[in-house]
N, C-alpha and C. Protein backbone atom coordinates (compact mmCIF):
# COMPACT_ATOMS: atom_id res chain seq x y z
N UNK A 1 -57.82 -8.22 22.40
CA UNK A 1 -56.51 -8.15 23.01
C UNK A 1 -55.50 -8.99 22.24
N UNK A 2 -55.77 -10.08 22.20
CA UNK A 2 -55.08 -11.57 21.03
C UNK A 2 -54.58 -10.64 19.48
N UNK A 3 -54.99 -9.83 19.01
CA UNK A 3 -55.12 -9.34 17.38
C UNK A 3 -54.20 -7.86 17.88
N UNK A 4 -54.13 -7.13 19.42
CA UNK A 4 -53.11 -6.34 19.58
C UNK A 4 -52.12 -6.56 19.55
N UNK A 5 -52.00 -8.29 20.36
CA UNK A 5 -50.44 -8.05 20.51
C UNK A 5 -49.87 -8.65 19.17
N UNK A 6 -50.77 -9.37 18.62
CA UNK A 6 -50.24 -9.94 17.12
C UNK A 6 -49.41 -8.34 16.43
N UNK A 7 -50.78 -7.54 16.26
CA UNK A 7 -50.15 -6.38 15.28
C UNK A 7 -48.72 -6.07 16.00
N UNK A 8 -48.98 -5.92 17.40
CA UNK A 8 -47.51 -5.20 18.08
C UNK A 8 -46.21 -6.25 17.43
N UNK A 9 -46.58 -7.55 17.94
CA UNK A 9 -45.46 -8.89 17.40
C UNK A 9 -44.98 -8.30 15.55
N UNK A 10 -46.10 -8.53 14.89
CA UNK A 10 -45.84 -7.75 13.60
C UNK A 10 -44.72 -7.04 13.12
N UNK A 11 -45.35 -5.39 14.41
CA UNK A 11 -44.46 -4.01 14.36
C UNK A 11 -43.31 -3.82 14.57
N UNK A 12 -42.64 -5.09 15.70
CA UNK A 12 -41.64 -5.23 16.14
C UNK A 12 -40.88 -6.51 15.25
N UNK A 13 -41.17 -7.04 14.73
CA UNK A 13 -40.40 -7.82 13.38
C UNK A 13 -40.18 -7.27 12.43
N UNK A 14 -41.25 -5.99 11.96
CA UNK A 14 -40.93 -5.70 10.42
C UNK A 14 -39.48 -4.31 11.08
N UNK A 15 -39.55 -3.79 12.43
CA UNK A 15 -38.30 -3.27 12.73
C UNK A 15 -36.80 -3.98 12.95
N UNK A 16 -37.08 -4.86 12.93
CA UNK A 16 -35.84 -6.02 13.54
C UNK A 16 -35.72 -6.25 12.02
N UNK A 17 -36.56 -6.69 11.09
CA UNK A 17 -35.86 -6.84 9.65
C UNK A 17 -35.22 -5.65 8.96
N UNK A 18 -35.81 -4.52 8.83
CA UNK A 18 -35.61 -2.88 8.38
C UNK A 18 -34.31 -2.66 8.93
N UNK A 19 -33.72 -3.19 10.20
CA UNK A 19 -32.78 -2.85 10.70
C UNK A 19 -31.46 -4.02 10.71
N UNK A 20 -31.59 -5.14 10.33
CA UNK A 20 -30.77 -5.96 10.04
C UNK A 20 -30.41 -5.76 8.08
N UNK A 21 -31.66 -5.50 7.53
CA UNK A 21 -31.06 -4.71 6.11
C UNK A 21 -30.31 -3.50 6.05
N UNK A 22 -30.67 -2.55 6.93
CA UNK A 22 -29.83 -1.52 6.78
C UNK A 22 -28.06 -1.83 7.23
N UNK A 23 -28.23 -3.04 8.32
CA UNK A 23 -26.66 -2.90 8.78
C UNK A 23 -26.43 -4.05 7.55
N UNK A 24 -26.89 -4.72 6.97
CA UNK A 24 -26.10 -5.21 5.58
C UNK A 24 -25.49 -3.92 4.74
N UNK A 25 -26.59 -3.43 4.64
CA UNK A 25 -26.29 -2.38 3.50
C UNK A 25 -25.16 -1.61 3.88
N UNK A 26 -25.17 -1.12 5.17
CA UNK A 26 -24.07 -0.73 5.08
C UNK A 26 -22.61 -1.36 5.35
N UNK A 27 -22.42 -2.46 5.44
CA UNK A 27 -21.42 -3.15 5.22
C UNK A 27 -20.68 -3.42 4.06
N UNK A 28 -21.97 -3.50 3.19
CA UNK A 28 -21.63 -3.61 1.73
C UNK A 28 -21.03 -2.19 1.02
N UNK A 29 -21.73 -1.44 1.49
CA UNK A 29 -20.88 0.60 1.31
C UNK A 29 -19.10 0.17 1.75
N UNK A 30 -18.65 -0.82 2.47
CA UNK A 30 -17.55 -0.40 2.97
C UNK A 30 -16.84 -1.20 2.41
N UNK A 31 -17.22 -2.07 1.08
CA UNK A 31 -16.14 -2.75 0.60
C UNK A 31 -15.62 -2.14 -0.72
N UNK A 32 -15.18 -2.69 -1.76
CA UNK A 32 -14.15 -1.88 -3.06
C UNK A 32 -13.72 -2.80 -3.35
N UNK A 33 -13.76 -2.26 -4.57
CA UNK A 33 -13.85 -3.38 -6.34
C UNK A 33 -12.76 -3.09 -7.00
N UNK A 34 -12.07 -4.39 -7.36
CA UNK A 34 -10.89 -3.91 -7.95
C UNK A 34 -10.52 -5.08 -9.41
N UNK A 35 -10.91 -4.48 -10.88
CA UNK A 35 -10.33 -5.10 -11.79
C UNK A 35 -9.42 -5.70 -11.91
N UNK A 36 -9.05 -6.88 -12.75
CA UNK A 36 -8.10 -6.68 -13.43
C UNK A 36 -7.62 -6.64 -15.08
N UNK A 37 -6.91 -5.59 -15.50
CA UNK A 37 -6.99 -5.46 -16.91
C UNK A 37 -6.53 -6.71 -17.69
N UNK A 38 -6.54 -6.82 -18.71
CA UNK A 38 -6.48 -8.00 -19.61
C UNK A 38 -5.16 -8.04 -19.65
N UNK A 39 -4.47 -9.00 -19.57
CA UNK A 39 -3.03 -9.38 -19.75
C UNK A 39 -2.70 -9.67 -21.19
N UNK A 40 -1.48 -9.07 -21.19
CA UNK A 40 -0.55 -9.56 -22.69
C UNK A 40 -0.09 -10.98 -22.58
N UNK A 41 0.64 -11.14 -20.82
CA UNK A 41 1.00 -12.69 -20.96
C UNK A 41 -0.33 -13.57 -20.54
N UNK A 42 -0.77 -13.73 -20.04
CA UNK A 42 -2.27 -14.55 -20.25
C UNK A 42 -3.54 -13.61 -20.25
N UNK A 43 -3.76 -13.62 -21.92
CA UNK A 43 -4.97 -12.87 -22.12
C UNK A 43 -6.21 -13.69 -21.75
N UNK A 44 -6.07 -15.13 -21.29
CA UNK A 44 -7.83 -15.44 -21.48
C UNK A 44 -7.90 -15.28 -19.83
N UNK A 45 -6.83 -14.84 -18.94
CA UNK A 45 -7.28 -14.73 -17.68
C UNK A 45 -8.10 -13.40 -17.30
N UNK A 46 -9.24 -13.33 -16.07
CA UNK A 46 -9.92 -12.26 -15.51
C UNK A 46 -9.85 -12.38 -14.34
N UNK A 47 -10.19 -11.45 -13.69
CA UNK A 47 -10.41 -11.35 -12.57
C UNK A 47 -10.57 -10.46 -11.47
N UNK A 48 -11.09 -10.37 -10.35
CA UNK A 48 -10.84 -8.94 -9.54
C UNK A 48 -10.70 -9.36 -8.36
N UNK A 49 -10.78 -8.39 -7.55
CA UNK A 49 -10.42 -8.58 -6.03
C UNK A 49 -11.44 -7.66 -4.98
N UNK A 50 -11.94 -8.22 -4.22
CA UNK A 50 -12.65 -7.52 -3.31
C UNK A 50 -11.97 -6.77 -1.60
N UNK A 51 -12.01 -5.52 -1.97
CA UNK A 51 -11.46 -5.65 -0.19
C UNK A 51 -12.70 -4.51 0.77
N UNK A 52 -12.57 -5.03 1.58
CA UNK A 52 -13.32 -4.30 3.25
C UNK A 52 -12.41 -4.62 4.51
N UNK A 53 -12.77 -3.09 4.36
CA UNK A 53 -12.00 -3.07 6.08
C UNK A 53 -12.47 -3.46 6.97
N UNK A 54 -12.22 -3.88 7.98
CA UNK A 54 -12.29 -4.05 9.07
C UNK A 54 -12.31 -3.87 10.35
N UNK A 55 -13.26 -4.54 11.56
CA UNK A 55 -12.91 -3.59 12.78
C UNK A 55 -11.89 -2.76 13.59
N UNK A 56 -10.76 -3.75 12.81
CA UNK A 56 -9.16 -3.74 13.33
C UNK A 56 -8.19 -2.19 13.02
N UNK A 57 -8.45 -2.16 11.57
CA UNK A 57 -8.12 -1.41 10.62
C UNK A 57 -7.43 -2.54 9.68
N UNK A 58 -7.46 -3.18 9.60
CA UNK A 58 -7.18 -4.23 8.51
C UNK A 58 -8.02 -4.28 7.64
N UNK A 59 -7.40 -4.88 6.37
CA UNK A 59 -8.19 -5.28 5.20
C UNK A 59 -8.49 -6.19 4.74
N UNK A 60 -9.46 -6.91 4.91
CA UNK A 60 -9.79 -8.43 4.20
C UNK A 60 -9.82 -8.10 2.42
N UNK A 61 -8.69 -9.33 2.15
CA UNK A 61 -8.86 -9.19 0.63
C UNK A 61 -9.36 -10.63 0.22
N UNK A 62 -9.96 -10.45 -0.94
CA UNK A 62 -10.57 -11.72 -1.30
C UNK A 62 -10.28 -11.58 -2.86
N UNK A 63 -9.22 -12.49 -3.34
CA UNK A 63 -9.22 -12.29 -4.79
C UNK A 63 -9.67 -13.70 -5.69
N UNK A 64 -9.80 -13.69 -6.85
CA UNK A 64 -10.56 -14.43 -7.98
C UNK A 64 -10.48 -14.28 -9.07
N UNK A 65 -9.54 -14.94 -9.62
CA UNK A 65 -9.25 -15.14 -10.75
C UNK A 65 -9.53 -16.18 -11.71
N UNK A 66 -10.26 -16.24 -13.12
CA UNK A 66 -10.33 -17.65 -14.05
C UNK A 66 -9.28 -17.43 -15.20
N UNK A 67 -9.07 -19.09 -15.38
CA UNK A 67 -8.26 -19.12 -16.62
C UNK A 67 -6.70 -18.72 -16.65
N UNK A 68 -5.99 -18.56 -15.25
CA UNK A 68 -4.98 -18.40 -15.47
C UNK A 68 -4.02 -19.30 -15.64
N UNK A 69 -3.08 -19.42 -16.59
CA UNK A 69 -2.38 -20.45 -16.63
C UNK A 69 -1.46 -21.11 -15.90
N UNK A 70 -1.29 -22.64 -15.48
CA UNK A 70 -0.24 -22.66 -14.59
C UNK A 70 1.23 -22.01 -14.97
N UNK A 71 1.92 -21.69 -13.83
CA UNK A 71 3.28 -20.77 -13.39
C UNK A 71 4.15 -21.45 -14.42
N UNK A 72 4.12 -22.82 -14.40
CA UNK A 72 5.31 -23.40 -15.27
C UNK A 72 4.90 -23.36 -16.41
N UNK A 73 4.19 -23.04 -17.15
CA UNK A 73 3.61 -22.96 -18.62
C UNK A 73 4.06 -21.69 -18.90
N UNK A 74 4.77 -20.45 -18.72
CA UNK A 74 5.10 -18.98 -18.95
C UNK A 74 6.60 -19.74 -19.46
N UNK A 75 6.83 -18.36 -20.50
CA UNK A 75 8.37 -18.60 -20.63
C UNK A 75 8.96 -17.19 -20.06
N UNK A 76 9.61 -17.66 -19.18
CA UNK A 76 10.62 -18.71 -18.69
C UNK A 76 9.47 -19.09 -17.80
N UNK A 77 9.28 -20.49 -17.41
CA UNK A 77 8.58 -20.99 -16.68
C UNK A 77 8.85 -20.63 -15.29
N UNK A 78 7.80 -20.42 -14.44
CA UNK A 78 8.21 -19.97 -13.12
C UNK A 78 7.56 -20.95 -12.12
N UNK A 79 7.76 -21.13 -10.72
CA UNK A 79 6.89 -22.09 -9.53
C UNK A 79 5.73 -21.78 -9.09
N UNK A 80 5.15 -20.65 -9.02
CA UNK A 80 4.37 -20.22 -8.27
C UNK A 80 3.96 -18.40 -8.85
N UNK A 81 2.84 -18.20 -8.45
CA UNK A 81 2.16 -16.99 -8.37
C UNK A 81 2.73 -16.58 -7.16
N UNK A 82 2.63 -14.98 -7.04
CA UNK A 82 2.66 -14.39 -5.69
C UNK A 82 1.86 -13.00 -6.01
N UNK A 83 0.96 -12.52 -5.01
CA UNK A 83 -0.03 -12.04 -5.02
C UNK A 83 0.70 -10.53 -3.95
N UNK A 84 0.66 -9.28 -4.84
CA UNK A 84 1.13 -7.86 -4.24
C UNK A 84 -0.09 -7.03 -4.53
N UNK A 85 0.22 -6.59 -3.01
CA UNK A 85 -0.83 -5.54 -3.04
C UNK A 85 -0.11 -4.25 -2.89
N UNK A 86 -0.30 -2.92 -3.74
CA UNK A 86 0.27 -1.77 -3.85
C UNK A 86 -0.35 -0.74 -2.93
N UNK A 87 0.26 -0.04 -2.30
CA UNK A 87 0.21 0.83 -1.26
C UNK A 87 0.43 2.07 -1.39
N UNK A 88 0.01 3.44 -0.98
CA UNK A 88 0.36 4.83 -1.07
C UNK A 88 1.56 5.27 -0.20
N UNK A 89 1.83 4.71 0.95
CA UNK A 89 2.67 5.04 1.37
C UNK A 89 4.17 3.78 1.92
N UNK A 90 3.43 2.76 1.57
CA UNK A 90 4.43 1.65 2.44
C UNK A 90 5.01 1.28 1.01
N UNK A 91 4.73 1.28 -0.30
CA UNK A 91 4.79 0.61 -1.68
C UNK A 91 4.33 -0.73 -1.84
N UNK A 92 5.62 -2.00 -2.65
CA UNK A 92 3.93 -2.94 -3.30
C UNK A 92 4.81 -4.28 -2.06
N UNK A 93 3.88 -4.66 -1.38
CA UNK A 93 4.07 -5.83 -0.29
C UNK A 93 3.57 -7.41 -0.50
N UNK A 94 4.16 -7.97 -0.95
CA UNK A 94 3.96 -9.25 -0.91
C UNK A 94 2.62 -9.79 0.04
N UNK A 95 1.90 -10.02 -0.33
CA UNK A 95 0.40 -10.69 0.66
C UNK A 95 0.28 -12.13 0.74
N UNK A 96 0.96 -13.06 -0.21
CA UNK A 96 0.49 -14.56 -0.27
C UNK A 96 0.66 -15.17 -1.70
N UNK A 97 0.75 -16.17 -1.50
CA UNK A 97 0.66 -17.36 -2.88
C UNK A 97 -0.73 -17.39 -3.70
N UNK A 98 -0.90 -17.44 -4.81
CA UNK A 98 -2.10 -17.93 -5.45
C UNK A 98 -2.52 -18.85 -5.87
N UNK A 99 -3.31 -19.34 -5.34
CA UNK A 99 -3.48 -20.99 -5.58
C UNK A 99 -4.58 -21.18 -6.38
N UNK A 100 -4.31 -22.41 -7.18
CA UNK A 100 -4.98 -22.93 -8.11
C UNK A 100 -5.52 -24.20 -8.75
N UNK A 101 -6.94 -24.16 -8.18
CA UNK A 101 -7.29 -25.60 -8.71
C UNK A 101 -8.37 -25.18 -9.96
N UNK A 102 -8.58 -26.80 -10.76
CA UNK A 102 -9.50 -27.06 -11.45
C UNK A 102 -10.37 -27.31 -10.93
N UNK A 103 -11.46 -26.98 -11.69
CA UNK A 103 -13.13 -27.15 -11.24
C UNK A 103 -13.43 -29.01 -11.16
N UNK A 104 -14.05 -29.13 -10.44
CA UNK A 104 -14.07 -30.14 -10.33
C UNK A 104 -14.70 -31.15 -11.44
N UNK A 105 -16.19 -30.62 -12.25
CA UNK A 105 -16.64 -31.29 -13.09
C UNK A 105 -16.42 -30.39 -14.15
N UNK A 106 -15.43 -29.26 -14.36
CA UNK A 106 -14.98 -28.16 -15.17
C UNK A 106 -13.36 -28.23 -15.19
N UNK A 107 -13.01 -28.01 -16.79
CA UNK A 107 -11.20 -27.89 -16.90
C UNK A 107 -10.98 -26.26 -16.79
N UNK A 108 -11.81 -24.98 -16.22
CA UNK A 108 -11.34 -24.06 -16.18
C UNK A 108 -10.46 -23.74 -15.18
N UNK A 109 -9.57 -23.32 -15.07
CA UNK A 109 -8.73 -22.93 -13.78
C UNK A 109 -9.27 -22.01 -12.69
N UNK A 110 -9.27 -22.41 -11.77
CA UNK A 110 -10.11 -21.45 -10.64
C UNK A 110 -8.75 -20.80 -9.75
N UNK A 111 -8.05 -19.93 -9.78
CA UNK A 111 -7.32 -19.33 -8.37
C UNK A 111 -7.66 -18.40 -7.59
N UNK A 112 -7.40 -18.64 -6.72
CA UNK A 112 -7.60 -17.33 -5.22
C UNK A 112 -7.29 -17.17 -4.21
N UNK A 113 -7.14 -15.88 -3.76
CA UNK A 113 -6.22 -15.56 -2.17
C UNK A 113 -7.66 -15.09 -1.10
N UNK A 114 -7.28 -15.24 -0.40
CA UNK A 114 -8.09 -14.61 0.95
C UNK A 114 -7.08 -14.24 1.97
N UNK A 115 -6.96 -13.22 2.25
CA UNK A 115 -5.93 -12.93 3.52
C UNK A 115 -6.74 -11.11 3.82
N UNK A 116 -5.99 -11.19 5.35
CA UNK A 116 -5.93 -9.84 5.58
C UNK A 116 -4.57 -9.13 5.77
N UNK A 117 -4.95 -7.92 5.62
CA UNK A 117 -3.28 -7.15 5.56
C UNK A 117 -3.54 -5.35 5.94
N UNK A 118 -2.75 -5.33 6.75
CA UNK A 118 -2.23 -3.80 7.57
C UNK A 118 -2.43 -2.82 6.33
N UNK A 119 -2.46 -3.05 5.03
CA UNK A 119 -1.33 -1.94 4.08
C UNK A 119 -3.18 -1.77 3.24
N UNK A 120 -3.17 -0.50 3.09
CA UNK A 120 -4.41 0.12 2.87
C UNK A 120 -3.90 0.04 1.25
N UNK A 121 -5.49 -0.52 0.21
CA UNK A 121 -4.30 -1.12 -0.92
C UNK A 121 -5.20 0.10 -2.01
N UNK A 122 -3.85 0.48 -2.96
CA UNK A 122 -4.57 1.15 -3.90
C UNK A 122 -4.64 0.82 -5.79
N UNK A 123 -4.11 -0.90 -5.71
CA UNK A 123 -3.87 -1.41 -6.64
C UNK A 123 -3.13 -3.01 -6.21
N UNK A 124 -3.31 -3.87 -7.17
CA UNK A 124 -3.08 -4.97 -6.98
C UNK A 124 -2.29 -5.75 -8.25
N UNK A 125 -1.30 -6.48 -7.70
CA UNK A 125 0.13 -6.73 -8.85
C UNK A 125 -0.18 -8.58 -8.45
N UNK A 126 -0.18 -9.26 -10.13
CA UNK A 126 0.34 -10.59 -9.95
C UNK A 126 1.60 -11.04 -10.84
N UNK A 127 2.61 -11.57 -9.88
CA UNK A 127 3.72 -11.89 -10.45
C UNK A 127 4.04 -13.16 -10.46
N UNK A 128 4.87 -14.06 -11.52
CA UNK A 128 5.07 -15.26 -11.60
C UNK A 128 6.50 -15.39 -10.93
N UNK A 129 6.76 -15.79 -9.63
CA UNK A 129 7.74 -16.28 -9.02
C UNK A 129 8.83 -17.48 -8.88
N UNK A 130 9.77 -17.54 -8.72
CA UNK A 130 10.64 -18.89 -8.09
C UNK A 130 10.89 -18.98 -6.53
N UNK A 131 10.43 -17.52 -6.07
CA UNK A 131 10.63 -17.50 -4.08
C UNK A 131 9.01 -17.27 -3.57
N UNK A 132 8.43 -18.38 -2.81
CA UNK A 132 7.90 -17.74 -2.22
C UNK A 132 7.55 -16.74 -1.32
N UNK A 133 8.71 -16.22 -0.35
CA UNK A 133 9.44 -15.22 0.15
C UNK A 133 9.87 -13.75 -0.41
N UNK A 134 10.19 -13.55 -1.75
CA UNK A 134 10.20 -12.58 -2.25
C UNK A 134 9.60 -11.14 -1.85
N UNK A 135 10.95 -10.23 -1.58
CA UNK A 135 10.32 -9.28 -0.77
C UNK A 135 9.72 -7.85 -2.23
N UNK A 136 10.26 -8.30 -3.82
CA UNK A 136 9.84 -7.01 -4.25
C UNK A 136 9.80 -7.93 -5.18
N UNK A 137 8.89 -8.18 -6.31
CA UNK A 137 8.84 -8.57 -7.72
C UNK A 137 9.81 -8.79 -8.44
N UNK A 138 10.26 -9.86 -8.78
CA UNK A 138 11.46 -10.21 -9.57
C UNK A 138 11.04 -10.94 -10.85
N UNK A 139 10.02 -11.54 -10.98
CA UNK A 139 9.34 -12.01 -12.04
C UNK A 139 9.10 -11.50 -12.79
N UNK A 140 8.60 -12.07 -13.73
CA UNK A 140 7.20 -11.23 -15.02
C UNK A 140 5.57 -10.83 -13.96
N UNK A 141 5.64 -9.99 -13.95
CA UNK A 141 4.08 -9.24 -13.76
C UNK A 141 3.13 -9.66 -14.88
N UNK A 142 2.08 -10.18 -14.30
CA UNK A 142 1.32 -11.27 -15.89
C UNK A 142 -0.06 -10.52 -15.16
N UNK A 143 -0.62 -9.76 -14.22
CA UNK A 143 -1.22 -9.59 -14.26
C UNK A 143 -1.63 -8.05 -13.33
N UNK A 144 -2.51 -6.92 -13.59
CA UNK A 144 -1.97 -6.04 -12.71
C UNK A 144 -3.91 -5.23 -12.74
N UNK A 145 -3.78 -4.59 -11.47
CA UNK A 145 -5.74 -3.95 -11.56
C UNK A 145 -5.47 -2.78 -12.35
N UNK A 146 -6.37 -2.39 -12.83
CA UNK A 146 -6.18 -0.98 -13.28
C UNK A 146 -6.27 0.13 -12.78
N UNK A 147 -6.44 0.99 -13.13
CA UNK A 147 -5.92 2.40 -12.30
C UNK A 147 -7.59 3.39 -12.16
């Protein structure tokens, strides 16, 4: 009796695991990868952006970028990054600032956004700003995903 209910205990774990992998897996089906191409104004920067939707209909974006140079180092030097996400029907919407630290026991530049946003994205724009507010790109575009 002791060695039944073991196997049953068993049968019913290796289903509880089979089924907590499958709902990973498919979580992971619902996210999207987004380059970014090599820049003319900072070529040693990379980076991409991850987004998944959400229960809401929102989009969690998660972006990551190395090596980009600080804002005031561009000519004309600018204050700040601002981070657009491009849209099919609304066009390109301002999402947030890009922030940027050094590694801590590393001089590479680490920046990145995390936000969510209404606007279903089909490309992603980084521009070097003086407003954080800025409702349409007025800067140099130093960095953009590809198509």
């Amino acid at each position: 009796m002791q060695s039944f209910i073991k196997i049953k205990w068993s049968n019913v774990t290796a289903n509880v695991l089979m089924w907590a992998f499958v709902l990973v897996l498919l979580q992971s089906c619902n996210s999207e990868k987004y380059n970014f191409a090599t820049s003319t104004v900072v070529p040693a920067a990379e980076g991409s952006v991850e987004v998944e939707k959400d229960g809401n209909d929102n989009y969690e974006v998660n972006l990551k970028i190395t090596r980009l140079a600080e804002p005031s180092r561009l000519t004309p030097p600018r204050k700040l990054y601002l981070v657009w996400v491009q849209t099919e029907k609304d066009g390109v919407k301002n999402i947030g600032q890009l922030k940027t630290d050094s590694g801590f026991l590393s001089d590479e530049l680490k920046s990145s956004l995390k936000t969510l946003t209404p606007f279903k994205p089909i490309g992603f724009l980084i521009s070097a700003e003086d407003d954080l507010n800025a409702a349409q790109p007025v800067g140099q575009i130093v960095m953009q995903t590809e198509k």
